[in-house]
Structures are given as structure tokens and as C-alpha cells.
PDB file of N, CA and C in Angstrom:
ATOM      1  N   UNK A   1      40.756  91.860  81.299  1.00  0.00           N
ATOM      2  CA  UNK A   1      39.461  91.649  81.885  1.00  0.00           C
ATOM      3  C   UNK A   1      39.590  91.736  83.399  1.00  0.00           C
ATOM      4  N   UNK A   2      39.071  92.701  84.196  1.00  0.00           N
ATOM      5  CA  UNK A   2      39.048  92.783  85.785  1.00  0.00           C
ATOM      6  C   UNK A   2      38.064  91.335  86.130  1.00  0.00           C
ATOM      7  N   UNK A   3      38.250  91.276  87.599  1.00  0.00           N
ATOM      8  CA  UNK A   3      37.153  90.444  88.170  1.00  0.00           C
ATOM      9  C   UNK A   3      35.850  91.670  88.204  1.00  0.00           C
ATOM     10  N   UNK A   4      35.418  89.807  89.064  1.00  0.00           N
ATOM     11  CA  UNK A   4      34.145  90.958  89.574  1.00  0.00           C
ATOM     12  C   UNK A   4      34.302  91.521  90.873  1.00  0.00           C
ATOM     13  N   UNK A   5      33.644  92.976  91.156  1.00  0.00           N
ATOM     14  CA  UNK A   5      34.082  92.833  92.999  1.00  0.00           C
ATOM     15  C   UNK A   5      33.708  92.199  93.899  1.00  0.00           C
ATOM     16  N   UNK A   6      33.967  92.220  94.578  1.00  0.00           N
ATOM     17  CA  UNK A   6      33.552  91.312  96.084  1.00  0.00           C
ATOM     18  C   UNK A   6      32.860  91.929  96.997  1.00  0.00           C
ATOM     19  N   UNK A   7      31.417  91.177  97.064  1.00  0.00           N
ATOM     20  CA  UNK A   7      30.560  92.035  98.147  1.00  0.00           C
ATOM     21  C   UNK A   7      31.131  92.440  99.365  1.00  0.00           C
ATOM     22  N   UNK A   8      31.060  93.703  99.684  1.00  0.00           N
ATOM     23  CA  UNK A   8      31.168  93.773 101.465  1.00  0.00           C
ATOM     24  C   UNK A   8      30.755  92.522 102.627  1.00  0.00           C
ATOM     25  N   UNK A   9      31.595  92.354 103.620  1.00  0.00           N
ATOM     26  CA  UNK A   9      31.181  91.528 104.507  1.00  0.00           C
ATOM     27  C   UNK A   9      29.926  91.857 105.532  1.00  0.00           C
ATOM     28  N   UNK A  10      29.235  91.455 105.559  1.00  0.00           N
ATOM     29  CA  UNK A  10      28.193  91.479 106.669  1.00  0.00           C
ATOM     30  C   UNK A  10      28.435  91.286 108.157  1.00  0.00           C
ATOM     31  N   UNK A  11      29.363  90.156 107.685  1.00  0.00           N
ATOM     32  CA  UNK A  11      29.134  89.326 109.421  1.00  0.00           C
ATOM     33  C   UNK A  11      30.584  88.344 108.529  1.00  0.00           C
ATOM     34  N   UNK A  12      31.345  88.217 109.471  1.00  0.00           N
ATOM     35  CA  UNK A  12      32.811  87.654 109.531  1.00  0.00           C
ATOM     36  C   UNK A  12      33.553  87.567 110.596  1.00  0.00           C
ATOM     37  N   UNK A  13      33.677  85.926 110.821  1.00  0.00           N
ATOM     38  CA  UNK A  13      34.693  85.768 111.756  1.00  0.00           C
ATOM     39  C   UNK A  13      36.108  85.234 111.058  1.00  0.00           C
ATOM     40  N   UNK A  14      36.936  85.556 111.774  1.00  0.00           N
ATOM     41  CA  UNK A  14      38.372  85.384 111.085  1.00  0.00           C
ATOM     42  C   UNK A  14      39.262  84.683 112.717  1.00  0.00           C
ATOM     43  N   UNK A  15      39.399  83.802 111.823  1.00  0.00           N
ATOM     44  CA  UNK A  15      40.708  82.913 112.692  1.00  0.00           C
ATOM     45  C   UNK A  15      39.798  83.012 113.980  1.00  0.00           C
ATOM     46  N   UNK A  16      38.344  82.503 114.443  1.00  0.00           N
ATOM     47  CA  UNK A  16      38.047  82.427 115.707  1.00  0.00           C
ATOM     48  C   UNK A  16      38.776  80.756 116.468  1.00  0.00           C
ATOM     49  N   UNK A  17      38.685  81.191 117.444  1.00  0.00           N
ATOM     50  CA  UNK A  17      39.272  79.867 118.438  1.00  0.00           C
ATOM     51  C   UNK A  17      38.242  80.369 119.565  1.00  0.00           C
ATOM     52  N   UNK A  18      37.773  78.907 120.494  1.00  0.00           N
ATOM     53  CA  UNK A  18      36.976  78.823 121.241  1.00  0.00           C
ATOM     54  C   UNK A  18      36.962  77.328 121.860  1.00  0.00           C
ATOM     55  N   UNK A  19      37.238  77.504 123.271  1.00  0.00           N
ATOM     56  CA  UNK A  19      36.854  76.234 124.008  1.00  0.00           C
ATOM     57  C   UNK A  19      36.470  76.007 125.105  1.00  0.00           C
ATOM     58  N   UNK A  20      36.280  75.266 125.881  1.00  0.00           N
ATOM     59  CA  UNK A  20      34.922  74.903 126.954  1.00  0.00           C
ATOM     60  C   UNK A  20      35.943  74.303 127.469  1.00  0.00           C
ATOM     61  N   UNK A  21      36.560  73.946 128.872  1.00  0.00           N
ATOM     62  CA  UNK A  21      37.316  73.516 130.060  1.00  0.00           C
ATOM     63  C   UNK A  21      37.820  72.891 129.228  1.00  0.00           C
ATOM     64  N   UNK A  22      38.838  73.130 128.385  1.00  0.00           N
ATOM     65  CA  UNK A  22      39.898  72.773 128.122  1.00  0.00           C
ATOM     66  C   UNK A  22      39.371  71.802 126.503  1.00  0.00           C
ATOM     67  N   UNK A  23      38.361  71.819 125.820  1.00  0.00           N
ATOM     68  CA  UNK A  23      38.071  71.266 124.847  1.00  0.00           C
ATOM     69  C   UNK A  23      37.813  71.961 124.180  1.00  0.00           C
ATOM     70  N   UNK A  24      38.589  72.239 122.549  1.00  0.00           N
ATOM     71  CA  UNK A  24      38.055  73.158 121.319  1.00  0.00           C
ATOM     72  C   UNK A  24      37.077  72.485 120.490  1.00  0.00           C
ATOM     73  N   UNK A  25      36.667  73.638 120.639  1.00  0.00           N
ATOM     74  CA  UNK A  25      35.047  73.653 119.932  1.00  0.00           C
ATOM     75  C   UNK A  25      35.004  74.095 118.521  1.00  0.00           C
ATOM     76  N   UNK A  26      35.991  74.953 118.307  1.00  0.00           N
ATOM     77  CA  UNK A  26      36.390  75.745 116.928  1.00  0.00           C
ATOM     78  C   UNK A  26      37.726  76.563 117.200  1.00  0.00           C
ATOM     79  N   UNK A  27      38.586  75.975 115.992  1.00  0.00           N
ATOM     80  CA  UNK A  27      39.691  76.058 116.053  1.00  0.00           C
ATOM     81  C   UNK A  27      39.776  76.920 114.462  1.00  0.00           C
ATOM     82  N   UNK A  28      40.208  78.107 114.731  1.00  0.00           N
ATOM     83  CA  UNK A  28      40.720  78.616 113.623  1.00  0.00           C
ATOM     84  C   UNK A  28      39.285  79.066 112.686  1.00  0.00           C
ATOM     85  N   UNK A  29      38.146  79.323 112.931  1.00  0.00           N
ATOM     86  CA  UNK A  29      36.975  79.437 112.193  1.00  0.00           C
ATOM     87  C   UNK A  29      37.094  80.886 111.266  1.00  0.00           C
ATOM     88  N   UNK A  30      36.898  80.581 110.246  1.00  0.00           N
ATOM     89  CA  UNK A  30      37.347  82.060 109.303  1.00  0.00           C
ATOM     90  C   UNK A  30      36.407  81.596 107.831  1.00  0.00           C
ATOM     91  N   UNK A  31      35.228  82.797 108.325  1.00  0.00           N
ATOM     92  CA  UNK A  31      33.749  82.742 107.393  1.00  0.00           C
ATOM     93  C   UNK A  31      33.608  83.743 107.089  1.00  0.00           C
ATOM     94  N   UNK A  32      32.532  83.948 105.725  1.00  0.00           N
ATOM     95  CA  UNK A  32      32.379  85.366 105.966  1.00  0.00           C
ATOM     96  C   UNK A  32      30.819  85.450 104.770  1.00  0.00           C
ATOM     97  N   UNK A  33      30.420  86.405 105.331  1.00  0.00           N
ATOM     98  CA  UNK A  33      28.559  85.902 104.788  1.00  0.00           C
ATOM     99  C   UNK A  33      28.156  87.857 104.133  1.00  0.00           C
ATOM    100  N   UNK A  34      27.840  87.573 102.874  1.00  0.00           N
ATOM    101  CA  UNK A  34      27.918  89.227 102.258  1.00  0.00           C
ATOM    102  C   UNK A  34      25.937  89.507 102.663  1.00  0.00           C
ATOM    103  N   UNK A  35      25.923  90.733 102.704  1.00  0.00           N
ATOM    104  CA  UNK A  35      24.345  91.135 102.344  1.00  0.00           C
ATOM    105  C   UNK A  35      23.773  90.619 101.481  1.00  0.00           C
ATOM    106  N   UNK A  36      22.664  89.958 101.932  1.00  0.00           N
ATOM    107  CA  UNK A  36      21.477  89.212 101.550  1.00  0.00           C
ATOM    108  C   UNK A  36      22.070  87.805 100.463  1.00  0.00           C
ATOM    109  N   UNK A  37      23.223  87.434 102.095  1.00  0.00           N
ATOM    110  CA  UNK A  37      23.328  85.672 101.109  1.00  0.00           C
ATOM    111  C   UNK A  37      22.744  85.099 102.705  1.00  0.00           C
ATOM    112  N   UNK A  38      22.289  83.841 102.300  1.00  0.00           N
ATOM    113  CA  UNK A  38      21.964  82.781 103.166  1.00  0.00           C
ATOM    114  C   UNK A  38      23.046  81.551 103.495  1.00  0.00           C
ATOM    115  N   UNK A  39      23.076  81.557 104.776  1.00  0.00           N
ATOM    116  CA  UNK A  39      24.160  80.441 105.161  1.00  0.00           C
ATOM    117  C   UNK A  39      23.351  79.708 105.979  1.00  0.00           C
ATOM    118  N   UNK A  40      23.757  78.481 106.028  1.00  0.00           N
ATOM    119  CA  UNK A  40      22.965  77.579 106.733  1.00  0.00           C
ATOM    120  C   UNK A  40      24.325  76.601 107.349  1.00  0.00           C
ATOM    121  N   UNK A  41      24.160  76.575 108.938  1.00  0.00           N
ATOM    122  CA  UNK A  41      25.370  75.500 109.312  1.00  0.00           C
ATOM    123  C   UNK A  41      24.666  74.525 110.078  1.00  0.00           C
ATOM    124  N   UNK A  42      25.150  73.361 109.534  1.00  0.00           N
ATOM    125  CA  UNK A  42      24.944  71.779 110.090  1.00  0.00           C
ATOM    126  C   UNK A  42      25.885  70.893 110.273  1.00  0.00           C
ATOM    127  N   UNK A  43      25.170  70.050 110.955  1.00  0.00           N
ATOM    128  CA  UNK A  43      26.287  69.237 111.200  1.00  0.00           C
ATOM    129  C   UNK A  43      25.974  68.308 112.514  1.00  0.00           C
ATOM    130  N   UNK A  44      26.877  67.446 113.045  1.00  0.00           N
ATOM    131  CA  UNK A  44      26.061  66.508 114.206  1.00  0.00           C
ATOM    132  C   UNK A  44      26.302  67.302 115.279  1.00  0.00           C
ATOM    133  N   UNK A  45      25.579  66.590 116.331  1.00  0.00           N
ATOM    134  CA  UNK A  45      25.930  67.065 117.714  1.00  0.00           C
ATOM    135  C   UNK A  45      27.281  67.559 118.104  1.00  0.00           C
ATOM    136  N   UNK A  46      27.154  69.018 118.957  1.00  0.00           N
ATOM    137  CA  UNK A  46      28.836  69.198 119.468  1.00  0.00           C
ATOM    138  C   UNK A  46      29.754  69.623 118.636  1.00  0.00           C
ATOM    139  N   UNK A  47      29.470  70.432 117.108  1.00  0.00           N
ATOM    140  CA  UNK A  47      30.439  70.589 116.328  1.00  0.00           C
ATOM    141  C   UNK A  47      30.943  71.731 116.555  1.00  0.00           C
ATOM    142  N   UNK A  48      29.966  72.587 117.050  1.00  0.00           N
ATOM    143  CA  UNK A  48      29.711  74.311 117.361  1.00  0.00           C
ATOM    144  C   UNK A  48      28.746  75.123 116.607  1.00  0.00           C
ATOM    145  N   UNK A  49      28.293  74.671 115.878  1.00  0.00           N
ATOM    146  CA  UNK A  49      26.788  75.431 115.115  1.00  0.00           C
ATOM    147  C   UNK A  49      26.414  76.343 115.963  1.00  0.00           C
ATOM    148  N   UNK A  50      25.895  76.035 117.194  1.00  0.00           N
ATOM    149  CA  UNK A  50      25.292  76.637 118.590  1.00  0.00           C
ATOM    150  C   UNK A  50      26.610  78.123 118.503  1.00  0.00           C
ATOM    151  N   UNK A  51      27.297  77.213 119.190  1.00  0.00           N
ATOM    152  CA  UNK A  51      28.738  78.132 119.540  1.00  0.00           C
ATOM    153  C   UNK A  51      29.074  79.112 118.518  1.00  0.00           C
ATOM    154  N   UNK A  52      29.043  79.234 117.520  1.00  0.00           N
ATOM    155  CA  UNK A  52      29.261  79.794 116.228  1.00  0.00           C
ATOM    156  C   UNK A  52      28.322  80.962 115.949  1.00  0.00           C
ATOM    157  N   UNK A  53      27.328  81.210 116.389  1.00  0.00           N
ATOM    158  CA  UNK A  53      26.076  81.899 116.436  1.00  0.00           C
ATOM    159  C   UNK A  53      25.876  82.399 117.713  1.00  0.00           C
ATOM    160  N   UNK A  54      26.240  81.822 118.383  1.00  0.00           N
ATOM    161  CA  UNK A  54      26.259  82.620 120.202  1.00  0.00           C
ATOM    162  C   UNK A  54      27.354  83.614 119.811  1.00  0.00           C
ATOM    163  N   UNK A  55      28.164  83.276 119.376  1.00  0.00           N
ATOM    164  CA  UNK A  55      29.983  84.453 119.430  1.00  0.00           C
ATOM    165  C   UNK A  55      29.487  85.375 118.501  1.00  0.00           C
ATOM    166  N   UNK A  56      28.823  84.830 117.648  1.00  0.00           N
ATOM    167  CA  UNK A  56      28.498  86.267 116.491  1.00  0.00           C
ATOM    168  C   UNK A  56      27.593  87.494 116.811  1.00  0.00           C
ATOM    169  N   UNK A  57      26.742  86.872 118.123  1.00  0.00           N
ATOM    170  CA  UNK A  57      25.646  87.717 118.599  1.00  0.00           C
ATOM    171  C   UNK A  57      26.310  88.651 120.298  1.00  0.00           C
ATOM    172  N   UNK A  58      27.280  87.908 120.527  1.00  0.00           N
ATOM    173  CA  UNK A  58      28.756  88.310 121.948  1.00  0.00           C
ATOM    174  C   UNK A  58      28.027  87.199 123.225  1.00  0.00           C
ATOM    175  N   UNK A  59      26.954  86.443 122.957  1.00  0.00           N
ATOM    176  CA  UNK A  59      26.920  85.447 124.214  1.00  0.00           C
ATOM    177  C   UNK A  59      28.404  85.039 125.188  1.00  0.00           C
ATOM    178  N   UNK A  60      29.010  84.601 123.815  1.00  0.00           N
ATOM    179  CA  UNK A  60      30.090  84.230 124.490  1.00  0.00           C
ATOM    180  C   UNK A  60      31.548  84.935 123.984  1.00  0.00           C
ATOM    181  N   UNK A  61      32.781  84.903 124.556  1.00  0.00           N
ATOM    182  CA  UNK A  61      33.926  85.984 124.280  1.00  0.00           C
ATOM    183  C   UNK A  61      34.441  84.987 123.553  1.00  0.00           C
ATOM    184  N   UNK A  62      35.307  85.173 122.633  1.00  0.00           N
ATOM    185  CA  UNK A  62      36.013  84.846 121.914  1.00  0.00           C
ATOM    186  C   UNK A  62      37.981  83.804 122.923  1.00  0.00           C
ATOM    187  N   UNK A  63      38.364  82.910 122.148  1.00  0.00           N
ATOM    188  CA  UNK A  63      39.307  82.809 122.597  1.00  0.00           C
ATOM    189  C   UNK A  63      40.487  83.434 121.873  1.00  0.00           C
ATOM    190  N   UNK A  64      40.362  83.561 120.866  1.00  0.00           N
ATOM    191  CA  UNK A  64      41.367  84.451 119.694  1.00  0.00           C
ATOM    192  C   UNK A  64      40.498  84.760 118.460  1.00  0.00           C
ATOM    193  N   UNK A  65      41.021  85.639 117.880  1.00  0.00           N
ATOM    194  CA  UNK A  65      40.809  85.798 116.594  1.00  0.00           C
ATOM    195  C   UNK A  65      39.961  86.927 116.564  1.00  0.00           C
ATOM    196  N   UNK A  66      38.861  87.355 115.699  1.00  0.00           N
ATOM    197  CA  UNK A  66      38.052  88.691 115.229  1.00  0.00           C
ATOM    198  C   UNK A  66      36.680  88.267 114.793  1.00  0.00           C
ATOM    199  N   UNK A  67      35.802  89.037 115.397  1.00  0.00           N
ATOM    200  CA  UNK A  67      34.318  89.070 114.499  1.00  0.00           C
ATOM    201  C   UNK A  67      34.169  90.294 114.010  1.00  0.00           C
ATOM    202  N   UNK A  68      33.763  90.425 113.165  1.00  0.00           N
ATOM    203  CA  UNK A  68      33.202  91.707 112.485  1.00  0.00           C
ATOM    204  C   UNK A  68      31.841  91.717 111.969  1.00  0.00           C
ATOM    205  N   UNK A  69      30.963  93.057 112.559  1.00  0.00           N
ATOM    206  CA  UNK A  69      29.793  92.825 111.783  1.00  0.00           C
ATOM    207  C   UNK A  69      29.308  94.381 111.205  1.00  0.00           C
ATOM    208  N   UNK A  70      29.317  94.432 110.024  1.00  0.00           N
ATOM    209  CA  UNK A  70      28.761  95.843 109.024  1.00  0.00           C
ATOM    210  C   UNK A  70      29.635  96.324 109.551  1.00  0.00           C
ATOM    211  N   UNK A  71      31.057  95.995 109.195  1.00  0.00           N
ATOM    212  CA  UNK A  71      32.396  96.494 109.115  1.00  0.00           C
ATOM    213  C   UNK A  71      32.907  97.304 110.352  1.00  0.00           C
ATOM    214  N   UNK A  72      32.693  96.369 111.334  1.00  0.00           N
ATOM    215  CA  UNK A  72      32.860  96.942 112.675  1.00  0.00           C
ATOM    216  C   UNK A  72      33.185  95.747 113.814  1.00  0.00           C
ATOM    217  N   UNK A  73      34.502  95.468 114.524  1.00  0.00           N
ATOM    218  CA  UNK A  73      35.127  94.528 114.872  1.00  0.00           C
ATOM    219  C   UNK A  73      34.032  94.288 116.496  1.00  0.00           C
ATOM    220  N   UNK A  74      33.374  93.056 116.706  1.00  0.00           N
ATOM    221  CA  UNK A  74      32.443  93.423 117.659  1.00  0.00           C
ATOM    222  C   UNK A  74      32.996  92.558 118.632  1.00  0.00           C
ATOM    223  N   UNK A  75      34.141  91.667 118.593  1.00  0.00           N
ATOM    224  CA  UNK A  75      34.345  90.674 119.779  1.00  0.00           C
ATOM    225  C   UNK A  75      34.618  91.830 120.875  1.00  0.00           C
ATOM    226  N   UNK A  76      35.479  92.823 120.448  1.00  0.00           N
ATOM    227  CA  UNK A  76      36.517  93.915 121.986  1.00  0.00           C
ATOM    228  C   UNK A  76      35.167  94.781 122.165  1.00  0.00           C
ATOM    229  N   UNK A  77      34.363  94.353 121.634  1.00  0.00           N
ATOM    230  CA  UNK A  77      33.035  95.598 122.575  1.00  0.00           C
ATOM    231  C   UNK A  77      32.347  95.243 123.850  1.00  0.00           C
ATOM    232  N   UNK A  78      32.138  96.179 124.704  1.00  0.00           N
ATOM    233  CA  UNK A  78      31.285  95.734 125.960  1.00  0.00           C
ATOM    234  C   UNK A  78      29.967  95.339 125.879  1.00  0.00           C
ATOM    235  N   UNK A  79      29.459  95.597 126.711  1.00  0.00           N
ATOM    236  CA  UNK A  79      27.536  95.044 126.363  1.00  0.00           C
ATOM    237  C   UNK A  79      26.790  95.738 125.982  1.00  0.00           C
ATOM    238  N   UNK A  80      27.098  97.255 126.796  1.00  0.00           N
ATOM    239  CA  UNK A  80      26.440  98.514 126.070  1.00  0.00           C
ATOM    240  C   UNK A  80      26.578  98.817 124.475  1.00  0.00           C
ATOM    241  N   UNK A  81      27.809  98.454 123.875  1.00  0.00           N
ATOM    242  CA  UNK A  81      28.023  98.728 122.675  1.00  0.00           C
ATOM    243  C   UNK A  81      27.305  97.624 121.785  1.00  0.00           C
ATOM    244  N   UNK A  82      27.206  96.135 122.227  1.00  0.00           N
ATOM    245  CA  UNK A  82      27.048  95.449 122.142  1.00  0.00           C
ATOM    246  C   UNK A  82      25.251  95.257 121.842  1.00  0.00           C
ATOM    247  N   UNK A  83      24.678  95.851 122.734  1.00  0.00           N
ATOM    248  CA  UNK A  83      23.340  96.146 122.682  1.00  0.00           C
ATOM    249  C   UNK A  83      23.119  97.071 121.486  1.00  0.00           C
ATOM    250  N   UNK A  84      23.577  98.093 121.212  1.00  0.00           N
ATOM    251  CA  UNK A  84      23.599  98.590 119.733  1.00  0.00           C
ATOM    252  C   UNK A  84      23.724  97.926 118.620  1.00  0.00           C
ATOM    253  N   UNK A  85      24.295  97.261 118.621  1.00  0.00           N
ATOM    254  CA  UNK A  85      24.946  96.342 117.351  1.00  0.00           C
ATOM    255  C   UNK A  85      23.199  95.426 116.960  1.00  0.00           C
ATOM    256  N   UNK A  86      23.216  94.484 118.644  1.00  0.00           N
ATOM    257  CA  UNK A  86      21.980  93.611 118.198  1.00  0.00           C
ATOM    258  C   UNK A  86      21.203  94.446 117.684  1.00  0.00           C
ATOM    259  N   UNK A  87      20.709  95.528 117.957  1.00  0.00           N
ATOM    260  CA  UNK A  87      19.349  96.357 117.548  1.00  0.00           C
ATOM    261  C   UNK A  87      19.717  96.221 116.289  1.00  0.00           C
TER     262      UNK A  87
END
């Protein structure tokens, strides 16, 4: 009996790291969200929800690790490329 396959990734960060003057915000973050699923992140103040959603859109650069979105690595892109992507 095979599995089943595994949807393509949409939007995936792998092993992100990120911190603010010297405080991590997200350490090691490795998600990954297929076409047409819903994710919802919560949580209290200061966890990175914010932060987590700024890096996926390039607000902010990454401290390590990879984003990928519709199978295309978007942290090493500039703004111009970057502006494509959002559209």
C-alpha cells in the first residue's frame, strides 16, 4: 500500500532564526502551509506571530535559514524581485 502524496508547499519556512538587538524572536522556525489550507498563528504578546508574517512577505531579512514561496526560495531576493512575488 503507497502513502498518500504530499501536497506541494505554498509558503515554507525552514530552520528560520530571527532577532531584535540581541533577543530571539524565533529560533529554528520550520512550517510549511500547502494550497488552499488555512493556518492560523496565536499566541501572547512578543512570541513572533507579527515577525513570522513580516519575513514571509521580506519586511524583514532573515537571520538564517530559508523561505520559500510557490517553490521559489524568496529570503536571497531583492525588492524588485520581491515586488513580483507580492503581486
Amino acid at each position: 500500500m503507497s502513502s498518500p502524496a504530499t501536497p506541494p508547499e505554498l509558503l515554507a519556512w525552514r530552520g528560520v532564526k530571527k532577532s531584535f538587538s540581541g533577543k530571539t524572536v524565533l529560533a529554528d522556525l520550520t512550517l510549511a502551509v500547502a494550497p488552499g489550507e488555512i493556518l492560523y498563528i496565536i499566541g501572547t504578546s512578543g512570541v513572533g506571530k507579527s515577525v513570522t508574517i513580516k519575513l514571509a512577505i521580506g519586511l524583514y531579512p532573515i537571520d538564517a535559514g530559508e523561505i520559500w514561496f510557490d517553490g521559489r526560495r524568496i529570503d536571497t531576493l531583492g525588492e524588485r524581485a520581491l515586488d513580483q512575488v507580492r503581486l
